[in-house]
Protein backbone atom coordinates (compact mmCIF):
# COMPACT_ATOMS: atom_id res chain seq x y z
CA UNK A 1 15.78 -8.03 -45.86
CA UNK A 2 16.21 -6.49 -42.46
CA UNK A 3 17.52 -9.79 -40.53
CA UNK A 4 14.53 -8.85 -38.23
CA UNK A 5 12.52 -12.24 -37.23
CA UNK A 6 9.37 -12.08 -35.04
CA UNK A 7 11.13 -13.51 -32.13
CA UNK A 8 13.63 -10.90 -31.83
CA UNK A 9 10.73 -7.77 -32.25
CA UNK A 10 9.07 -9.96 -29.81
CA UNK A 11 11.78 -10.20 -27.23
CA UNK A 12 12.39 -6.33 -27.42
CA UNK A 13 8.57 -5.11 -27.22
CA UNK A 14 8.61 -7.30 -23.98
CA UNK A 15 11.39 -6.11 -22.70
CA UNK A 16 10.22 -2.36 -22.72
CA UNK A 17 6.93 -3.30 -22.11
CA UNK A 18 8.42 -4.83 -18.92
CA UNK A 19 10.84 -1.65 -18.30
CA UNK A 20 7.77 0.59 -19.27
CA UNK A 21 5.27 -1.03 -16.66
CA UNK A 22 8.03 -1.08 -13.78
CA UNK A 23 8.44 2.74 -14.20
CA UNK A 24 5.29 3.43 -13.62
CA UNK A 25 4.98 0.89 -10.65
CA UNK A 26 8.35 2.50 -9.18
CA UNK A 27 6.42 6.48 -9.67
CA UNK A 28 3.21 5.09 -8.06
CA UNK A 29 5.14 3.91 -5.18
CA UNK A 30 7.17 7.20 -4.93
CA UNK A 31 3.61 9.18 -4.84
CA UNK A 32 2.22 6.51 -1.95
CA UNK A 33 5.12 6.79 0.02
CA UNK A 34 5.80 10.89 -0.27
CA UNK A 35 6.34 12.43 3.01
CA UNK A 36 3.51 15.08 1.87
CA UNK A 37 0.95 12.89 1.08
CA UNK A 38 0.90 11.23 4.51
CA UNK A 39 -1.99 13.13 5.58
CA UNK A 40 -3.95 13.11 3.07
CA UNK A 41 -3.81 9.31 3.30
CA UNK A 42 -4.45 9.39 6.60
CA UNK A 43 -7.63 11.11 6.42
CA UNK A 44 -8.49 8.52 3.16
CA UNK A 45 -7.83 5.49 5.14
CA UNK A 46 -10.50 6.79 7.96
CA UNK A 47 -13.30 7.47 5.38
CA UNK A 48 -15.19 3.79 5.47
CA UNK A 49 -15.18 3.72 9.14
CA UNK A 50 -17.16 7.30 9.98
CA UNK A 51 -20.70 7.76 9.69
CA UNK A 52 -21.62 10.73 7.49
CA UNK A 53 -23.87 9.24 4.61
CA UNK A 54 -24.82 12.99 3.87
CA UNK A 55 -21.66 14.96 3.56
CA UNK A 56 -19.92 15.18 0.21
CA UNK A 57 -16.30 13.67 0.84
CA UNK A 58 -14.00 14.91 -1.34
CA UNK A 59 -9.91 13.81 -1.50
């Protein structure tokens, strides 16, 4: 036998599963926060409070 027991596969697939999920928290961050997309955001953050129902508003 291996010497693997659930608890230790368990411990390790949280583990990365934890690693995994702040990666992706840390490169969503990173793309809110880029100096280029400032703008852009900007322009987002304005879109509930104007009053074109008709107009097609695209990102």
């Amino acid at each position: 036998m291996s010497g693997l027991t659930y608890e230790m596969v368990s411990r390790f697939v949280q583990q990365g599963g934890m690693i995994y999920f702040a990666i992706i928290f840390a490169v969503g961050c990173a793309y809110a926060l880029w100096p280029s997309n400032k703008e852009a955001f900007k322009r987002l953050a304005q879109l509930p409070l104007e009053d074109h129902e008709d107009e097609n508003v695209r990102p």
